[in-house]
Each structure stands twice: as structure tokens, then as C-alpha cells.
N, C-alpha and C. Protein backbone atom coordinates (compact mmCIF):
# COMPACT_ATOMS: atom_id res chain seq x y z
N UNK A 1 89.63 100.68 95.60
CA UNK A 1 88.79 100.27 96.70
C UNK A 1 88.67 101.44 97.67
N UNK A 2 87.56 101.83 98.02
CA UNK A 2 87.13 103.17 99.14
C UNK A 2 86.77 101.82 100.39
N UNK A 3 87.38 102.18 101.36
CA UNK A 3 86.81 102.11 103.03
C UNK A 3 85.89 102.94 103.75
N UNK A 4 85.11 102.57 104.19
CA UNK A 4 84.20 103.97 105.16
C UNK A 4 84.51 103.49 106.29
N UNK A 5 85.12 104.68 107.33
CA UNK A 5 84.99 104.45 109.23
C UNK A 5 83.80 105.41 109.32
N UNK A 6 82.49 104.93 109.77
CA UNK A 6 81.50 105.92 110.18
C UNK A 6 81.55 106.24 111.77
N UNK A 7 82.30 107.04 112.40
CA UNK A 7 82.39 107.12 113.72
C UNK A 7 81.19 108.07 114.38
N UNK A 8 80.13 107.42 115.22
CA UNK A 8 79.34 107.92 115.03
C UNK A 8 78.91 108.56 117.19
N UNK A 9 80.39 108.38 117.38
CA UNK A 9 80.60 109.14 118.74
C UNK A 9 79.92 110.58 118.73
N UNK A 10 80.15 110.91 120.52
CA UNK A 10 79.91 112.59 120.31
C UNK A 10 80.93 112.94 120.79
N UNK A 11 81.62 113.19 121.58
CA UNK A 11 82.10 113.70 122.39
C UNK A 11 83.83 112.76 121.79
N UNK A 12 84.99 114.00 121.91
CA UNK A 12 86.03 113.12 121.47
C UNK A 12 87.42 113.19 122.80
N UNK A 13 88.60 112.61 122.80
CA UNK A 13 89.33 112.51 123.93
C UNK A 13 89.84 113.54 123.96
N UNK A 14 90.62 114.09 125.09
CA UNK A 14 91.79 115.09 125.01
C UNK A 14 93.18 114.64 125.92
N UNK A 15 94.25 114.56 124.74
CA UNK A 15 95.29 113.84 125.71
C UNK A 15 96.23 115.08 126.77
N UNK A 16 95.95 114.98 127.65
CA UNK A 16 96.45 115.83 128.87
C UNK A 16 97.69 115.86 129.41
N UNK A 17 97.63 117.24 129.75
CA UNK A 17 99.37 117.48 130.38
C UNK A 17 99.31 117.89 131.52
N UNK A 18 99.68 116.80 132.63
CA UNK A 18 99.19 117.01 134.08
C UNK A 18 100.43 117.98 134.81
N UNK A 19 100.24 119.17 135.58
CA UNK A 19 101.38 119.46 136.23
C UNK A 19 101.05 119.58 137.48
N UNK A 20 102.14 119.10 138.76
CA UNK A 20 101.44 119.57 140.01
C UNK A 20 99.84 118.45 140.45
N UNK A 21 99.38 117.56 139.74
CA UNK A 21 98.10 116.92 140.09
C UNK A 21 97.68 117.52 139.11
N UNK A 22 97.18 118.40 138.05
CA UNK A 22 96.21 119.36 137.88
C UNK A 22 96.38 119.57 136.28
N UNK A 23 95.02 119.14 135.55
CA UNK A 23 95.24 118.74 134.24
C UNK A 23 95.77 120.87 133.70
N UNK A 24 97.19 120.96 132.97
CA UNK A 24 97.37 122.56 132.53
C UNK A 24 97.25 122.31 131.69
N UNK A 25 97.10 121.40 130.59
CA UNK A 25 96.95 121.19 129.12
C UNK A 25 96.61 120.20 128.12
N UNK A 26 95.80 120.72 127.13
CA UNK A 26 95.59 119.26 126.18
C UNK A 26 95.55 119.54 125.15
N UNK A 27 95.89 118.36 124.50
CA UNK A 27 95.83 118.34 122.86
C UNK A 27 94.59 117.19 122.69
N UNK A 28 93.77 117.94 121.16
CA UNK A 28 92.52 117.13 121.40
C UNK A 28 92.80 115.99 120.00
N UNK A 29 92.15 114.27 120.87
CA UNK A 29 92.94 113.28 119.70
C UNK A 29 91.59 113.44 118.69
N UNK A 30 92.36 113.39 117.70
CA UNK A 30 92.01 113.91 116.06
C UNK A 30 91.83 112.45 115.49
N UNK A 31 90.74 111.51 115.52
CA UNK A 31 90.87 110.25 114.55
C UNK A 31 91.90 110.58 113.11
N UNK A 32 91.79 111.67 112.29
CA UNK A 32 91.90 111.53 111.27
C UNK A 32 93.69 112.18 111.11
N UNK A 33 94.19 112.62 112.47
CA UNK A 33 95.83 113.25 112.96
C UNK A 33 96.12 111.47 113.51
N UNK A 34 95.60 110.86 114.00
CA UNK A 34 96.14 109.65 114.60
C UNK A 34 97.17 109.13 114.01
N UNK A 35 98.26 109.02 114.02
CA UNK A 35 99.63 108.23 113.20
C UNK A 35 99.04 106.91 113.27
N UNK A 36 99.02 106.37 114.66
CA UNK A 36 98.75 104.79 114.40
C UNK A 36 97.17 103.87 113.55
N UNK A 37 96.17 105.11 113.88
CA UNK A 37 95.28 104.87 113.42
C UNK A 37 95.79 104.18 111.44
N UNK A 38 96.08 105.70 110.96
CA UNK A 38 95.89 106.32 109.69
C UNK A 38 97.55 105.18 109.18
N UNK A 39 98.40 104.87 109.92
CA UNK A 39 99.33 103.94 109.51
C UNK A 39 98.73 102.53 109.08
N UNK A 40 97.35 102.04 109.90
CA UNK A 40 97.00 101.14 109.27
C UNK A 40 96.60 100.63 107.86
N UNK A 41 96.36 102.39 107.47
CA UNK A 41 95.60 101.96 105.80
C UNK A 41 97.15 102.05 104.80
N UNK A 42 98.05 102.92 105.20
CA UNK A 42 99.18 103.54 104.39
C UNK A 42 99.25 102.11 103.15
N UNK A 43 99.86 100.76 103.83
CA UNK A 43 100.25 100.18 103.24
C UNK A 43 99.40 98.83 102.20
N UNK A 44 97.94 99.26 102.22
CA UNK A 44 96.68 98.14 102.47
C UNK A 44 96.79 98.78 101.13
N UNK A 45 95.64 97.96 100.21
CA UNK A 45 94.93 97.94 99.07
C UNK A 45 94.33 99.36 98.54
N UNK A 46 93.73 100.02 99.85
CA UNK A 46 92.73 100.91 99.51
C UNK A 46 93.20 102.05 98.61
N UNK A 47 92.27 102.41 97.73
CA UNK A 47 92.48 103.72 97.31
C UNK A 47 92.22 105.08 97.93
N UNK A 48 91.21 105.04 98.57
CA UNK A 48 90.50 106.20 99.81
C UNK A 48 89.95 105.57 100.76
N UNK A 49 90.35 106.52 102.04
CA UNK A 49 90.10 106.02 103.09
C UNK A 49 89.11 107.49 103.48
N UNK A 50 87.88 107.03 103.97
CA UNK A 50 86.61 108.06 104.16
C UNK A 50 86.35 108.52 105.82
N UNK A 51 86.85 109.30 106.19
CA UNK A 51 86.15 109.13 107.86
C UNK A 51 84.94 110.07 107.75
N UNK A 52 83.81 109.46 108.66
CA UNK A 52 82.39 109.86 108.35
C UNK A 52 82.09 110.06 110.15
N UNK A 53 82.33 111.28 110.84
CA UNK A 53 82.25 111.75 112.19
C UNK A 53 81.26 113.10 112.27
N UNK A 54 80.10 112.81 112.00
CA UNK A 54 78.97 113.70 111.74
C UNK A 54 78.96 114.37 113.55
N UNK A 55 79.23 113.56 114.56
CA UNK A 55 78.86 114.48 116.08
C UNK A 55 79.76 114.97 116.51
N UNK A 56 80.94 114.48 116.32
CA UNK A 56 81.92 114.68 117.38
C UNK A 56 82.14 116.71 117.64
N UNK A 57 82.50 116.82 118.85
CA UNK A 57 82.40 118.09 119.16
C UNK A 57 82.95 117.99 120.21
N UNK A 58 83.61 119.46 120.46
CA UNK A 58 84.67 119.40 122.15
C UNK A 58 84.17 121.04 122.49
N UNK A 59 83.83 121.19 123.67
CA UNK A 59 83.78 122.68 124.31
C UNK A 59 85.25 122.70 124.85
N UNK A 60 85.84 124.17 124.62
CA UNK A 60 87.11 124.89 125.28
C UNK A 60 86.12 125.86 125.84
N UNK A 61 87.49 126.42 126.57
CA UNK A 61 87.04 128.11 126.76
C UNK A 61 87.34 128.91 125.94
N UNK A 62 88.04 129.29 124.73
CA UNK A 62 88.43 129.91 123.34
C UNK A 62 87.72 129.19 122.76
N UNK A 63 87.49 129.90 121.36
CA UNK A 63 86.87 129.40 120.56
C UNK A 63 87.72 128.60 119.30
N UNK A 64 87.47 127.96 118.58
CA UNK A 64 88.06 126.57 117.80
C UNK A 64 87.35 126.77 116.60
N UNK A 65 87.98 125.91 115.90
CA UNK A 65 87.18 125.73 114.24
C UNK A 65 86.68 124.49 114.43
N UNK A 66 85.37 124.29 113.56
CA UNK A 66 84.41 123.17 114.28
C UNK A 66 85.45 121.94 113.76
N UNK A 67 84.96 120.94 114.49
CA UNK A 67 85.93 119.56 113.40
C UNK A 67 84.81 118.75 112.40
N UNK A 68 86.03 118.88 111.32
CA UNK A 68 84.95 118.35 110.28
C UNK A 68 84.43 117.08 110.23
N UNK A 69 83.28 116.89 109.60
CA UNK A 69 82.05 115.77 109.52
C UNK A 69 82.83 114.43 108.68
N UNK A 70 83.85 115.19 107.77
CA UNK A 70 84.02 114.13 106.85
C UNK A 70 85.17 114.40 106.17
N UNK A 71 86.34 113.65 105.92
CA UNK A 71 87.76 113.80 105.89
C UNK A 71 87.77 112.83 105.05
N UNK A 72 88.53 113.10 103.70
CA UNK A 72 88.81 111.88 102.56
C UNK A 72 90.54 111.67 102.45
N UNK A 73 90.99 111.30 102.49
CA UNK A 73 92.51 110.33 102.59
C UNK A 73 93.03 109.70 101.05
N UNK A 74 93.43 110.41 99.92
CA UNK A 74 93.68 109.48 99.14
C UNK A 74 95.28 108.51 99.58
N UNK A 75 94.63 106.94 99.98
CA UNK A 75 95.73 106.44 100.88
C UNK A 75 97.54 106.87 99.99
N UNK A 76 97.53 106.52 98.76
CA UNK A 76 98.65 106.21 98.22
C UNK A 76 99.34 107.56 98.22
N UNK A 77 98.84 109.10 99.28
CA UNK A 77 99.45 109.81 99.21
C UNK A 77 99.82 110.45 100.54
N UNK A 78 99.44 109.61 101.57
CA UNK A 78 99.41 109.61 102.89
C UNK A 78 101.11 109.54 103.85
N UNK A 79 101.46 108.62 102.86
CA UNK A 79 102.70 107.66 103.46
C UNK A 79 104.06 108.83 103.42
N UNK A 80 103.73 109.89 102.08
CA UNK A 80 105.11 110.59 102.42
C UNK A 80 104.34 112.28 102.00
N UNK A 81 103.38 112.18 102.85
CA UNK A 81 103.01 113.47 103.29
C UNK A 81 103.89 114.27 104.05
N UNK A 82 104.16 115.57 103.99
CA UNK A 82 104.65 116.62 104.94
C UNK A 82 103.73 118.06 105.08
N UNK A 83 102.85 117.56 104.88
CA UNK A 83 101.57 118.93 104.87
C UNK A 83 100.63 118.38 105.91
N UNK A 84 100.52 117.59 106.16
CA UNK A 84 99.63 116.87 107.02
C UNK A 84 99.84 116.01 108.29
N UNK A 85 100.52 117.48 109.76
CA UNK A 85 100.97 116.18 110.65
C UNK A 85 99.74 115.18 111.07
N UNK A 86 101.01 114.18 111.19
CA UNK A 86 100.27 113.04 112.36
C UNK A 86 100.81 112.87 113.67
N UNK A 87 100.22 112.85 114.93
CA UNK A 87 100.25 112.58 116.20
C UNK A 87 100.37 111.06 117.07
N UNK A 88 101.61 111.36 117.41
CA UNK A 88 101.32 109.57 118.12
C UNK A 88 100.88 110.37 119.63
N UNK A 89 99.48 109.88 119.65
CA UNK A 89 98.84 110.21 120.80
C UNK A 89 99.42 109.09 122.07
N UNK A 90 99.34 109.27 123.12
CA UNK A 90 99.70 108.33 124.33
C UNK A 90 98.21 108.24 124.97
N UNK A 91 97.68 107.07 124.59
CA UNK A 91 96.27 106.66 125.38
C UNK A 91 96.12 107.00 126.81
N UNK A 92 97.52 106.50 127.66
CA UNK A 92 97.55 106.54 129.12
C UNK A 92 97.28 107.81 129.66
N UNK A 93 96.84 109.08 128.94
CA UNK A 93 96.88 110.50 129.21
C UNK A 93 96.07 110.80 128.34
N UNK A 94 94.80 109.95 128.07
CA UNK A 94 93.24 110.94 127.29
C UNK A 94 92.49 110.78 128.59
N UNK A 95 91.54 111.70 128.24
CA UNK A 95 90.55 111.92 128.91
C UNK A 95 88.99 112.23 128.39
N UNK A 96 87.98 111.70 128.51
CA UNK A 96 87.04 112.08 127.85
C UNK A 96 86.24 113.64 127.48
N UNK A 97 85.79 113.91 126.77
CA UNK A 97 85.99 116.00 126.73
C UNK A 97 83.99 115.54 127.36
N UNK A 98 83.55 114.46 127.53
CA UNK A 98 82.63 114.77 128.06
C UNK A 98 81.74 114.78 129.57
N UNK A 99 83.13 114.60 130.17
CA UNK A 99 82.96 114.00 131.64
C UNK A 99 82.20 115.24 131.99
């Protein structure tokens, strides 16, 4: 069984590291790095899990490698990956990259 998430956002979060008042840092949340997200399929039926994110895009001031359109997951090899971190992001500290 294949799943499709077609996420069809533009603009994606960045979870922030406030020091002093004053955002000094972020890490940008990755649907497809999400631990809790990507924990949901680990243990389910599916054979591939498809993420389909054709807009999403973030401006820095350095330059970045674009993020890709489309990320395939074969689930049953997800669960005891060590090539592929995952991030437990903290919601209470995103911020939108398109304010």
C-alpha cells in the first residue's frame, strides 16, 4: 500500500532559538525530518510513504540546497534507520519563514 501527503504550502516553519528577546537561531522544520510526523507511518500497513511538497521554500542569508519536491520513505525501513536523522521539533518555538 503507497500513501500520498500532497503538502501543497509555500512557505515552511523555523523552530527558533531565542537569546536575550532576540530570535539568534533556527532550525528549519523538515515535514519529511519530523520524528513525530514520520513515527506515525513506522508501524501502519503502508509500504511507501510519498511526500509531494512541490512550493515549499525558505530565504536565509547563506545560501542552502533547495528542499526537495518529493521524498519517498520505504516505511518498513524507517523504524531502525541511522542514516536518516529525525527531529523532535518543539511547536512552542516555530515561527513562520514567511512573516
Amino acid at each position: 500500500m503507497i500513501f500520498l501527503v500532497a503538502d501543497e504550502t509555500s512557505g515552511i516553519y523555523i523552530e527558533t532559538i531565542v537569546k536575550n528577546d532576540e530570535v539568534a537561531a533556527g532550525r528549519p522544520h523538515l515535514v519529511f525530518l519530523d520524528k513525530r510526523f514520520i513515527n506515525e507511518f513506522i508501524d501502519s500497513d503502508l509500504d511507501y510513504l510519498i511526500l509531494y511538497c512541490p512550493y515549499n521554500h525558505f530565504n536565509t542569508i547563506e545560501s542552502h540546497e533547495p528542499l526537495p519536491h518529493l521524498t519517498i520513505f520505504e516505511v518498513k525501513n524507517i523504524k531502525n534507520n541511522k542514516t536518516i536523522p529525525l527531529y523532535d521539533y518543539d511547536e512552542n518555538r516555530m515561527v513562520s519563514c514567511e512573516k
